[in-house]
Protein backbone atom coordinates (compact mmCIF):
# COMPACT_ATOMS: atom_id res chain seq x y z
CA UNK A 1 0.00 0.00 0.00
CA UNK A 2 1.37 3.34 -0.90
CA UNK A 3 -0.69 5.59 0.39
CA UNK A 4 -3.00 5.75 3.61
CA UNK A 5 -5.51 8.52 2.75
CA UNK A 6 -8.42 8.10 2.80
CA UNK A 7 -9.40 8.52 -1.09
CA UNK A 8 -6.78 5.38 -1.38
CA UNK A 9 -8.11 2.92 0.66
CA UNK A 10 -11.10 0.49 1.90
CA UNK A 11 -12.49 0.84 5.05
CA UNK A 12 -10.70 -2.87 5.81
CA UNK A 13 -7.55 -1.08 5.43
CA UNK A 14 -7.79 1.79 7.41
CA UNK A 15 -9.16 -0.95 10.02
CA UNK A 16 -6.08 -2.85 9.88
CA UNK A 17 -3.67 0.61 9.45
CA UNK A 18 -5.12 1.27 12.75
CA UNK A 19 -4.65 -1.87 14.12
CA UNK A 20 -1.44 -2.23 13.16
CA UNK A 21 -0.41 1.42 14.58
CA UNK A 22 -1.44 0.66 18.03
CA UNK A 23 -0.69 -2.47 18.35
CA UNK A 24 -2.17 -4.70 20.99
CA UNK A 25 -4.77 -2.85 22.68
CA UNK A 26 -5.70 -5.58 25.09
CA UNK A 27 -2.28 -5.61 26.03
CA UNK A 28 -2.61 -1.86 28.31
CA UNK A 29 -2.37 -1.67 31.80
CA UNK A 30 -5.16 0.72 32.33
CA UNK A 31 -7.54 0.33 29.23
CA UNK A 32 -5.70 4.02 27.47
CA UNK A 33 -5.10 2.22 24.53
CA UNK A 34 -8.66 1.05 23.63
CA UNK A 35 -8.85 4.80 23.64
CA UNK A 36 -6.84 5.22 20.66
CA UNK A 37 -9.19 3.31 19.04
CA UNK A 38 -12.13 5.44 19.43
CA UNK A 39 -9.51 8.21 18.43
CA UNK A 40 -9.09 7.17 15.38
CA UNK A 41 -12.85 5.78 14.48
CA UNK A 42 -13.06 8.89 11.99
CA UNK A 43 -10.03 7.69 9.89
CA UNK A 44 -11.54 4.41 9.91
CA UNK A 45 -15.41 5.80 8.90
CA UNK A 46 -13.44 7.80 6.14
CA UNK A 47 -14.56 11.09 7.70
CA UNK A 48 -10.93 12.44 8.91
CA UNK A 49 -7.50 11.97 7.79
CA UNK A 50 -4.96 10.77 10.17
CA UNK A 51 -2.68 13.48 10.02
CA UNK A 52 -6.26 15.49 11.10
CA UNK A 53 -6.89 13.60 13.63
CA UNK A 54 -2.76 13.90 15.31
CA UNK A 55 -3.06 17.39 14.88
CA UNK A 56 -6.45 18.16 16.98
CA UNK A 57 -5.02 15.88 19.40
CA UNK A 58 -1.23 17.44 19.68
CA UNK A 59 -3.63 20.86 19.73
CA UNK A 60 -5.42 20.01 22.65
CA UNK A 61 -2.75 18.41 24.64
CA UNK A 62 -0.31 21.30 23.99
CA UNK A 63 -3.08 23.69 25.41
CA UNK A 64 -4.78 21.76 27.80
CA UNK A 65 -8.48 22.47 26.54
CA UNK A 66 -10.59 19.87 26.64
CA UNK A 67 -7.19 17.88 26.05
CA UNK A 68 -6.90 14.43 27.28
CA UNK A 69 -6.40 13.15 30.79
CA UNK A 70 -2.99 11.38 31.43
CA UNK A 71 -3.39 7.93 32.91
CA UNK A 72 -1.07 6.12 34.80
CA UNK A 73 -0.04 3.42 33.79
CA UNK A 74 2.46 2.88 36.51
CA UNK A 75 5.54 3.50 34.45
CA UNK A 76 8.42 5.01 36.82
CA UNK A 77 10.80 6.79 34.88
């Protein structure tokens, strides 16, 4: 596959690009990852583009409104 917009692939792809991103979501501590999931649901409906999708989240994170809420997962750096 060349390209992951949208306008170049099924909705079975963009399933599996997804799936393949994250990785194995029942493998999270704390349930985040099946979070990811739902993140990306537009990308998989064909409604947003990935790089859409990072930006409004790196947007809202960087500015803290309506961002997300960091979970711990117990991770000690």
């Amino acid at each position: 596959m060349d390209s992951i917009l949208i306008k170049d692939t099924t909705r079975e792809q963009r399933e599996q690009i997804v799936a393949e991103s994250i990785g194995n979501i029942n493998g999270s501590c704390d349930g985040c990852m099946s979070g990811l999931v739902d993140m990306y649901q537009d990308y998989i409906d064909g409604k947003k583009e990935i790089r859409d999708i990072n930006m409004e989240f790196r947007a809202h994170y960087e500015s803290g409104v309506e961002g997300p809420e960091k979970a711990d997962c117990g991770y000690k750096y």
